[in-house]
C-alpha atoms as a PDB file:
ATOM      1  CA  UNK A   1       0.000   0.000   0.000  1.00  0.00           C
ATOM      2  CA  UNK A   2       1.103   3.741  -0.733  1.00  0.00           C
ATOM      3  CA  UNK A   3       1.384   6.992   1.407  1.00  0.00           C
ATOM      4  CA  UNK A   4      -0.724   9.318  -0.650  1.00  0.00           C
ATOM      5  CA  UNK A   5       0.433  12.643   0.190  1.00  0.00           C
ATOM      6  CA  UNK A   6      -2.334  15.383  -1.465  1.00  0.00           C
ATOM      7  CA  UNK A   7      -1.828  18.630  -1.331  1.00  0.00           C
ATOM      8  CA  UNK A   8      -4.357  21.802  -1.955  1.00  0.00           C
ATOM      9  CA  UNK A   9      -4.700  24.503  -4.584  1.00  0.00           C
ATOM     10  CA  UNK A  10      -4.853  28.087  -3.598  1.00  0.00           C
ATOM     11  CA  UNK A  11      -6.155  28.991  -0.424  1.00  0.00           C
ATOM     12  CA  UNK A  12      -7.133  26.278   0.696  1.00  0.00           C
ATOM     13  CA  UNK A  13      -6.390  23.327   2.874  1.00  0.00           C
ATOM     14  CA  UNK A  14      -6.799  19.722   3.841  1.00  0.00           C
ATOM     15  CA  UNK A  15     -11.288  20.044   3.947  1.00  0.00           C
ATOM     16  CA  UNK A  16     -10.840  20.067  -0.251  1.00  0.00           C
ATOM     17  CA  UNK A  17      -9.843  16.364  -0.132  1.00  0.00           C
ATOM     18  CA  UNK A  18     -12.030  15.460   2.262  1.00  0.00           C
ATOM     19  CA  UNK A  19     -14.139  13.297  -0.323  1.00  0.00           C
ATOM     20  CA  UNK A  20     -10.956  11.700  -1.911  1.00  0.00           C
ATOM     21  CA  UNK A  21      -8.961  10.695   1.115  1.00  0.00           C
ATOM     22  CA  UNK A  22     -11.713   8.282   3.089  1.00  0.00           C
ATOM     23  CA  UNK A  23     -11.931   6.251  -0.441  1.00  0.00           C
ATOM     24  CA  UNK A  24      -8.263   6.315  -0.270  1.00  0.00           C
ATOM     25  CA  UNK A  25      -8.499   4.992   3.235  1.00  0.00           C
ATOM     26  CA  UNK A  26     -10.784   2.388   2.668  1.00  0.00           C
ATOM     27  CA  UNK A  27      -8.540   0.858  -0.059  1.00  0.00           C
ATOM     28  CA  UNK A  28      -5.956   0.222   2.918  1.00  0.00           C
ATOM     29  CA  UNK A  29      -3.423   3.662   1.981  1.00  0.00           C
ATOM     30  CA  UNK A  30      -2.306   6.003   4.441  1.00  0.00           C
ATOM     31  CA  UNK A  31      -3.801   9.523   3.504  1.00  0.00           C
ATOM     32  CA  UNK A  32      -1.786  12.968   4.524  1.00  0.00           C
ATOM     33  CA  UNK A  33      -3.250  15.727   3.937  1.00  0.00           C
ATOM     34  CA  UNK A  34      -1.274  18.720   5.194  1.00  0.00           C
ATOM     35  CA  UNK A  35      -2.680  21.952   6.196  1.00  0.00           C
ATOM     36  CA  UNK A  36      -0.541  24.750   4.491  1.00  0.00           C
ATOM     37  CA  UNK A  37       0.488  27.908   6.648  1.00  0.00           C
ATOM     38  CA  UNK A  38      -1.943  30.046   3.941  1.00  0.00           C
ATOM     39  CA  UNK A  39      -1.407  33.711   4.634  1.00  0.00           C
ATOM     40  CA  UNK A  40       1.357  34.172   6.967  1.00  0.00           C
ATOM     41  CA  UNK A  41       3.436  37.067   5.793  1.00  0.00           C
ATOM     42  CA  UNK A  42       6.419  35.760   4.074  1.00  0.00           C
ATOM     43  CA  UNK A  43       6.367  32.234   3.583  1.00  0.00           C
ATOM     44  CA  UNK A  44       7.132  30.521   0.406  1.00  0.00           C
ATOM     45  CA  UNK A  45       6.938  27.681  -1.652  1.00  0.00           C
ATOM     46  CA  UNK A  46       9.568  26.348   0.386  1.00  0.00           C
ATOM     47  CA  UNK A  47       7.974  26.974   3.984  1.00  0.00           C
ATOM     48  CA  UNK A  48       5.137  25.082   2.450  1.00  0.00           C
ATOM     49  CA  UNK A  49       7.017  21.934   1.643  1.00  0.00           C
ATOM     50  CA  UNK A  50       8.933  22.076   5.144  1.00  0.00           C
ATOM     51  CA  UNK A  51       5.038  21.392   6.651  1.00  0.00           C
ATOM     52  CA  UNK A  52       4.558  18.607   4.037  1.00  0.00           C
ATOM     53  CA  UNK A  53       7.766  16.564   4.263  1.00  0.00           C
ATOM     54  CA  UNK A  54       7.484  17.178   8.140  1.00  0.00           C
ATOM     55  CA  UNK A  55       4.176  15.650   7.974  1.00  0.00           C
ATOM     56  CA  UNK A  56       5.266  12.760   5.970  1.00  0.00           C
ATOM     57  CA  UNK A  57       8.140  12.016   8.410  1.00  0.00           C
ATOM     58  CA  UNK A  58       9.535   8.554   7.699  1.00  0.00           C
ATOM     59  CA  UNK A  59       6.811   7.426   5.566  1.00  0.00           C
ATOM     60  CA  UNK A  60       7.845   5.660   2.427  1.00  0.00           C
ATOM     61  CA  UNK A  61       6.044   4.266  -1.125  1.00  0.00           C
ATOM     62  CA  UNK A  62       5.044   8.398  -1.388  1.00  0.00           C
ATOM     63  CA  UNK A  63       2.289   9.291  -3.854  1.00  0.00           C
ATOM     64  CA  UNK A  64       2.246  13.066  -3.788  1.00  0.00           C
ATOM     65  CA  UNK A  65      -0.596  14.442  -5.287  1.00  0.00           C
ATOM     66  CA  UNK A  66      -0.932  18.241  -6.124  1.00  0.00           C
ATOM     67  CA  UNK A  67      -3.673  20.293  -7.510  1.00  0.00           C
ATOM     68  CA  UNK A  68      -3.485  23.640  -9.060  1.00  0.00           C
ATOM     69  CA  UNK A  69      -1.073  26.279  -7.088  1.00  0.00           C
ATOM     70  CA  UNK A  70      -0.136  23.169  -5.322  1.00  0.00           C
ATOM     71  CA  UNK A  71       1.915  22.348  -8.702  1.00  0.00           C
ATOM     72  CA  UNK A  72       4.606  24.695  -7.579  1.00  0.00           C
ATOM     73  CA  UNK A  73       5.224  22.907  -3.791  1.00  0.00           C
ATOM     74  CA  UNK A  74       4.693  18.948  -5.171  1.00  0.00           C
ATOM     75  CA  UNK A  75       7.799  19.040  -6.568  1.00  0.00           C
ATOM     76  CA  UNK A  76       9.946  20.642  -3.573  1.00  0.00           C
ATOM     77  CA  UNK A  77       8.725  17.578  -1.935  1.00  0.00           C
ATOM     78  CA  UNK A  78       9.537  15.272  -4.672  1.00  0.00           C
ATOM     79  CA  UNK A  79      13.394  16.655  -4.658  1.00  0.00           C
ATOM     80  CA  UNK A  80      13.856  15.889  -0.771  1.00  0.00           C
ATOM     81  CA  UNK A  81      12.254  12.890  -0.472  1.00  0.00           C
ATOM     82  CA  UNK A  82      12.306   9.705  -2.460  1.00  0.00           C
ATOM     83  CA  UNK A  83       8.805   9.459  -4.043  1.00  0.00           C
ATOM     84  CA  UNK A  84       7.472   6.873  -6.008  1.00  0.00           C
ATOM     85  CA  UNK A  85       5.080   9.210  -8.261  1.00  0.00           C
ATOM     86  CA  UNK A  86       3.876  12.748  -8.673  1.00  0.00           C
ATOM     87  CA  UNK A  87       0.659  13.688 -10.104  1.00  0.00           C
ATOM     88  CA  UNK A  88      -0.485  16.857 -10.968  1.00  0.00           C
ATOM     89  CA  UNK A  89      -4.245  17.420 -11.168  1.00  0.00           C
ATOM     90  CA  UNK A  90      -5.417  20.891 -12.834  1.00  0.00           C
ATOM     91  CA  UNK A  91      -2.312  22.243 -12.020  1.00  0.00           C
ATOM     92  CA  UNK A  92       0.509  24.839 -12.549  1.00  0.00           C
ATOM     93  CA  UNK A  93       3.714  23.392 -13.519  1.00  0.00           C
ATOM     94  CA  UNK A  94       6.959  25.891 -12.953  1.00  0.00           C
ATOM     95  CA  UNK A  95       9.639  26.523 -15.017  1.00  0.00           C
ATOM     96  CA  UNK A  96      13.375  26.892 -12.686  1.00  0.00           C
ATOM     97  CA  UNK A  97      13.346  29.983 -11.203  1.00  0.00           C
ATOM     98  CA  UNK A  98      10.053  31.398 -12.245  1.00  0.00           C
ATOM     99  CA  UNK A  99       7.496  33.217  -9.320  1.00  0.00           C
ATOM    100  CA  UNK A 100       4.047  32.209  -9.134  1.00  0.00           C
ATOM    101  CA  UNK A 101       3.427  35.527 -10.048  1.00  0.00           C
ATOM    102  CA  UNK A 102       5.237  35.773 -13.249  1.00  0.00           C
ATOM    103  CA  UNK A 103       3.274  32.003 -14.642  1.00  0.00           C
ATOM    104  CA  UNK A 104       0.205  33.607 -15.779  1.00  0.00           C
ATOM    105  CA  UNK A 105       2.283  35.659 -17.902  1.00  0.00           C
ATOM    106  CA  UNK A 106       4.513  33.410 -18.987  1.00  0.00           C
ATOM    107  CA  UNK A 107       1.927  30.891 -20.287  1.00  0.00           C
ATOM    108  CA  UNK A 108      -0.273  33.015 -21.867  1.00  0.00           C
ATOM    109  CA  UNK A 109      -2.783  32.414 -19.269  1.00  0.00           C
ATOM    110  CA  UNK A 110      -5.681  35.480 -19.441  1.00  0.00           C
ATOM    111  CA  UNK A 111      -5.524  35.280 -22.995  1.00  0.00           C
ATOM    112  CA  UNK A 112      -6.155  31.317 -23.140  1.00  0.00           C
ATOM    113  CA  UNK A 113      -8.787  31.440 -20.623  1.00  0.00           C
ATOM    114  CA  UNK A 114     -10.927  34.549 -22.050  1.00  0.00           C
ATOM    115  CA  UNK A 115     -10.450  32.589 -25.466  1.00  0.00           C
ATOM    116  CA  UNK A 116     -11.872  29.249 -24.182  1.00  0.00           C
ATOM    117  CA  UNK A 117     -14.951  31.573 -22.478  1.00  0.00           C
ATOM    118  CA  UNK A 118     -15.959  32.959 -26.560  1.00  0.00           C
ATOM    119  CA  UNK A 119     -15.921  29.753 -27.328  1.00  0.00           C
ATOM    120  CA  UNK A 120     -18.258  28.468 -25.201  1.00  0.00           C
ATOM    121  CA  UNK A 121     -20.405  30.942 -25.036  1.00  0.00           C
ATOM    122  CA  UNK A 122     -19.710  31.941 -21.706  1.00  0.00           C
ATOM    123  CA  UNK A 123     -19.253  35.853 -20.430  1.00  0.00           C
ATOM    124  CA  UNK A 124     -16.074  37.579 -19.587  1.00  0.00           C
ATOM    125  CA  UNK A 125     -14.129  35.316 -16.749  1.00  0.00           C
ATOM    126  CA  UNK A 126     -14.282  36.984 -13.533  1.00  0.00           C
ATOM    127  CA  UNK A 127     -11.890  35.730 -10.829  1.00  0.00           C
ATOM    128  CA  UNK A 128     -13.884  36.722  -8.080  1.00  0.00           C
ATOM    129  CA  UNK A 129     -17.038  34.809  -9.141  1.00  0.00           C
ATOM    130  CA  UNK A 130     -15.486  31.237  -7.596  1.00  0.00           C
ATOM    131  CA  UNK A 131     -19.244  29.825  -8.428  1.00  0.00           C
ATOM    132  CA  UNK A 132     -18.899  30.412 -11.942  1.00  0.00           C
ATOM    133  CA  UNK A 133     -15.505  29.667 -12.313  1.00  0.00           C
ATOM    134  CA  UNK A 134     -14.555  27.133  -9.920  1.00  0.00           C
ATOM    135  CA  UNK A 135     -17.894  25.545  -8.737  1.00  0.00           C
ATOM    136  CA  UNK A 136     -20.186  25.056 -11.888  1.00  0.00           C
ATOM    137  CA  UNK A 137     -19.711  20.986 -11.695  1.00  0.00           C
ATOM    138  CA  UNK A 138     -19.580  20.793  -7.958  1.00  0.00           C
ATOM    139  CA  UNK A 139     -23.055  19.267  -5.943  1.00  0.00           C
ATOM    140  CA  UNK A 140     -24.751  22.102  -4.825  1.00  0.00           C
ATOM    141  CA  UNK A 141     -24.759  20.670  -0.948  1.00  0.00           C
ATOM    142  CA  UNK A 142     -20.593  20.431  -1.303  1.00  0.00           C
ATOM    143  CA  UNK A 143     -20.100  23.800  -2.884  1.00  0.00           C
ATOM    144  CA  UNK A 144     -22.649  25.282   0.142  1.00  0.00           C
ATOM    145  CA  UNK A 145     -20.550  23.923   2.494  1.00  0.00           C
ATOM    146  CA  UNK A 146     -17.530  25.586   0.568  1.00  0.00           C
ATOM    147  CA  UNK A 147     -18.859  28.724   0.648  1.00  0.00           C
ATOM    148  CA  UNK A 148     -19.362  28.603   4.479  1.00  0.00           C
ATOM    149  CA  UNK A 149     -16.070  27.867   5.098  1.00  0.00           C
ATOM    150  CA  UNK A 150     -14.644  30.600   2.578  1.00  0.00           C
ATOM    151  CA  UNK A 151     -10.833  30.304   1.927  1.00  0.00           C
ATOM    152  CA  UNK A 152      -8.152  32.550   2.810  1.00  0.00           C
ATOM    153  CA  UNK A 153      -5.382  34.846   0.443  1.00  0.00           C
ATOM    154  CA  UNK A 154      -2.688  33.860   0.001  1.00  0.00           C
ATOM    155  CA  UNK A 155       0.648  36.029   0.781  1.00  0.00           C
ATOM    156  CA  UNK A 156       1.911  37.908  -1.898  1.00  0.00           C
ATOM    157  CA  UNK A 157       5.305  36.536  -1.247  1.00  0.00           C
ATOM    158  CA  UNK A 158       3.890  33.492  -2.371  1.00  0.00           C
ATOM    159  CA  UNK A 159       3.691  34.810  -6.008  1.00  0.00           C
ATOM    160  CA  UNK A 160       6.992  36.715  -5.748  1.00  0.00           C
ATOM    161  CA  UNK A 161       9.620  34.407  -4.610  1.00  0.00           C
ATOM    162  CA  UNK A 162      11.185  32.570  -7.142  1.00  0.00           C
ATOM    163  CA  UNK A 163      10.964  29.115  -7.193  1.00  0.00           C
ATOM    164  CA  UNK A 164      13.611  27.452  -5.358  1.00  0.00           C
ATOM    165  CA  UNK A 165      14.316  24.487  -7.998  1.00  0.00           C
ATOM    166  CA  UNK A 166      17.063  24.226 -10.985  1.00  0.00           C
ATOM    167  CA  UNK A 167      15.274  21.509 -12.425  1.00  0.00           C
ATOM    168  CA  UNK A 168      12.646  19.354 -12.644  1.00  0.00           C
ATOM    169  CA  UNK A 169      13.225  16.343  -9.739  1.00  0.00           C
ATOM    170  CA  UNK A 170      13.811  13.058 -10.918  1.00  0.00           C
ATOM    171  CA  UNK A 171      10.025  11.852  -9.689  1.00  0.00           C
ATOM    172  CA  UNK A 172       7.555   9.720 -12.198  1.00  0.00           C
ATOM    173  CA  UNK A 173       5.324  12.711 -13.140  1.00  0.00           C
ATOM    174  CA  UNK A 174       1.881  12.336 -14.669  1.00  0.00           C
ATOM    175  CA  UNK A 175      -0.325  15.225 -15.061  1.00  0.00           C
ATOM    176  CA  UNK A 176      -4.580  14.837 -14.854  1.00  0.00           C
ATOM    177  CA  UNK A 177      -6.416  17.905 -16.508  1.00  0.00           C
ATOM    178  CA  UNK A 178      -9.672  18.813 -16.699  1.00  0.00           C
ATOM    179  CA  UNK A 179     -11.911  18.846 -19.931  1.00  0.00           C
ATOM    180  CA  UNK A 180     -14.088  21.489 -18.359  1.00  0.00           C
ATOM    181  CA  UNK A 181     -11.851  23.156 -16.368  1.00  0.00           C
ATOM    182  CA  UNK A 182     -12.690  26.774 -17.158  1.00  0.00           C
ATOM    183  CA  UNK A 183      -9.458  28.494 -15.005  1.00  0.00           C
ATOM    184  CA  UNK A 184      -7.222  26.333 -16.592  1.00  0.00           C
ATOM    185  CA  UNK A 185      -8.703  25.485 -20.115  1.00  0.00           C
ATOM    186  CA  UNK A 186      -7.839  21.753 -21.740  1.00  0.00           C
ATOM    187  CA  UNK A 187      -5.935  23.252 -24.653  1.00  0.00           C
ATOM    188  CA  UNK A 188      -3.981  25.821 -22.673  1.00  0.00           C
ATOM    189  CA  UNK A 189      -2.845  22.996 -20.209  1.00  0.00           C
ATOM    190  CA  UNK A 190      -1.809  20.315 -23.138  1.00  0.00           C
ATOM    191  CA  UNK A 191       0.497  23.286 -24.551  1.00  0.00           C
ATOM    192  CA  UNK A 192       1.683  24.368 -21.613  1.00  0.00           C
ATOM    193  CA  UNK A 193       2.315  20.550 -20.477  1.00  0.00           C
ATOM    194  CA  UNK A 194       3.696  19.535 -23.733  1.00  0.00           C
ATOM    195  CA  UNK A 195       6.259  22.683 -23.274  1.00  0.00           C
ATOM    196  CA  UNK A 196       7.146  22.440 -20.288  1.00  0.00           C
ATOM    197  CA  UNK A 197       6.856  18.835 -18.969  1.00  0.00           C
ATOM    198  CA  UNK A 198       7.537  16.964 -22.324  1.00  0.00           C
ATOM    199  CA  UNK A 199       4.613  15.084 -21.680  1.00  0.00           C
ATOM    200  CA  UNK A 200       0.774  14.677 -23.228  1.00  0.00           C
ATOM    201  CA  UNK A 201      -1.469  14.881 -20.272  1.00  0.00           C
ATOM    202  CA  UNK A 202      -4.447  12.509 -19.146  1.00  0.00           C
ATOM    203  CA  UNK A 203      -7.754  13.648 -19.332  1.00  0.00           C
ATOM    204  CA  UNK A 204     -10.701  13.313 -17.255  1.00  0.00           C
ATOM    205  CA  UNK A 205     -14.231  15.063 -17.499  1.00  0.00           C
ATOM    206  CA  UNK A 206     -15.529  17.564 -14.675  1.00  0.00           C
ATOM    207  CA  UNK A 207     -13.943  21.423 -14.203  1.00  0.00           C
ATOM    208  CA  UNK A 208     -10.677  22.847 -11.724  1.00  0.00           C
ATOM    209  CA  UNK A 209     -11.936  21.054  -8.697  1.00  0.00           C
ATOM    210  CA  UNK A 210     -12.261  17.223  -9.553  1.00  0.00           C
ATOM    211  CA  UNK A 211     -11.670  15.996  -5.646  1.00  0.00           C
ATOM    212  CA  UNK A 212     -14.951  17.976  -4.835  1.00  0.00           C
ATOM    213  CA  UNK A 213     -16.861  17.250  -8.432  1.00  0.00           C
ATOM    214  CA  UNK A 214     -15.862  13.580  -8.871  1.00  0.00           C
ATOM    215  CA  UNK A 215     -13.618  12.563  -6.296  1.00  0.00           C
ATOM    216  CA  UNK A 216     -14.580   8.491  -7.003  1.00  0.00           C
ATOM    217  CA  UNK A 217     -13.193   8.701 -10.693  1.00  0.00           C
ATOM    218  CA  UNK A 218     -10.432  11.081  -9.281  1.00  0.00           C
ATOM    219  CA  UNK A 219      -9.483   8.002  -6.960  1.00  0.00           C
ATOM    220  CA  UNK A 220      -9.326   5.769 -10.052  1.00  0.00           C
ATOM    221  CA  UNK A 221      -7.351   7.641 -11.494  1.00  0.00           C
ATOM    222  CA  UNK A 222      -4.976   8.146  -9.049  1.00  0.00           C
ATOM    223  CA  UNK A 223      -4.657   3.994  -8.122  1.00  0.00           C
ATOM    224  CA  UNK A 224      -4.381   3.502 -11.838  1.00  0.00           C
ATOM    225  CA  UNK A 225      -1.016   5.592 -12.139  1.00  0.00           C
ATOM    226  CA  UNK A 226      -0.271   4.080  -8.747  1.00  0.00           C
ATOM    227  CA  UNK A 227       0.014   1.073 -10.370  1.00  0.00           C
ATOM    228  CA  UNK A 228       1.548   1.967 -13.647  1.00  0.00           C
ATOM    229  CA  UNK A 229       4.773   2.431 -11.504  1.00  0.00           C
ATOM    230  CA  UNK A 230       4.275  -0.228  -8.806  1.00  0.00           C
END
């Protein structure tokens, strides 16, 4: 059995897998899902992965799983510890060096996603409507209860400290998008994959929040590349 180690997108913490990591459970793995020090002033990509591999401790057979922002701390994790596998669901993937801040840029991100919104005949993407944008596949009684909790900013050295790896760590990486993921639109994440990973990306149906939209398939998924490299 595997140590799945998942870790959250932007502001958020350990509730988002809440739906994936009983399953996970239940299939005899041991589940960590680290809450994040979200907001404190100054911390870094690097702070973040300090909590994670603390939490992992000695554990072995790692599956580290990362979704969205959680893209850029995965791989810290993967470089000081031995992991058997990294997935990346609906994430960001970092170049060496680069901030989060300077990835929407870089990728050609506001232009993709406004392009991908014409085309399906949505209106003008507006960050602040997380319904819309994040939610619009999500049962109504989980995204209620997502709303109630709310989620909290992140610090803005979080998008302006570079990040800390040279390379890419020598981890099995598979990547999971979206097909309706309207923050991070299929197309725009098979180029930016393909660039930057040298890899074609899986696919799965459902929008930027699969663990909360379909966490069973997400599981499936997950225990499928788990034993690709077992």
């Amino acid at each position: 059995m595997a140590t799945y180690v998942l870790i959250p997108g932007a502001g958020s913490d350990s509730w988002y897998w809440h739906l994936v990591a009983p399953r996970l459970v239940a299939l005899g793995h041991d589940v960590l899902a680290p809450d994040l020090p979200v907001g404190e002033a100054g911390v870094t990509f690097s702070d973040y992965a300090d909590v994670v591999v603390e939490a992992i401790g000695s554990r072995t057979d790692l599956v580290v799983v990362a979704q969205s922002l959680g893209g850029f701390t995965g791989p810290i994790v993967c470089e000081r510890l031995p992991a058997d596998l990294l997935v990346l669901v609906a994430a960001m993937v970092p170049r060496p060096h680069e901030t989060a801040g300077e990835w929407w840029a870089n990728t050609g991100h506001d232009e993709a996603m406004r392009a991908a919104a014409v085309r399906d005949g949505r209106p003008e993407p507006d960050m602040q409507d997380v319904e819309t944008l994040f939610f619009h596949d999500v049962p109504t009684e989980v995204t209620a209860a997502a709303m109630r909790r709310g989620t909290r900013a992140e610090s803005d050295s979080m998008f302006a400290t570079p990040w800390p790896l040279a390379a890419w760590p020598d981890v099995p990486t598979k990547f999971l998008l979206c097909r309706d993921d309207r923050l991070f639109p299929a197309d725009f994440q098979r180029r930016v994959v393909g660039e930057r990973l040298g890899i074609v990306p899986d696919e799965m149906p459902g929008g930027h929040l699969p663990a909360l939209a379909h966490p069973e398939e997400l599981v499936v998924r997950l225990e499928a590349y788990r034993g690709e490299v077992g």
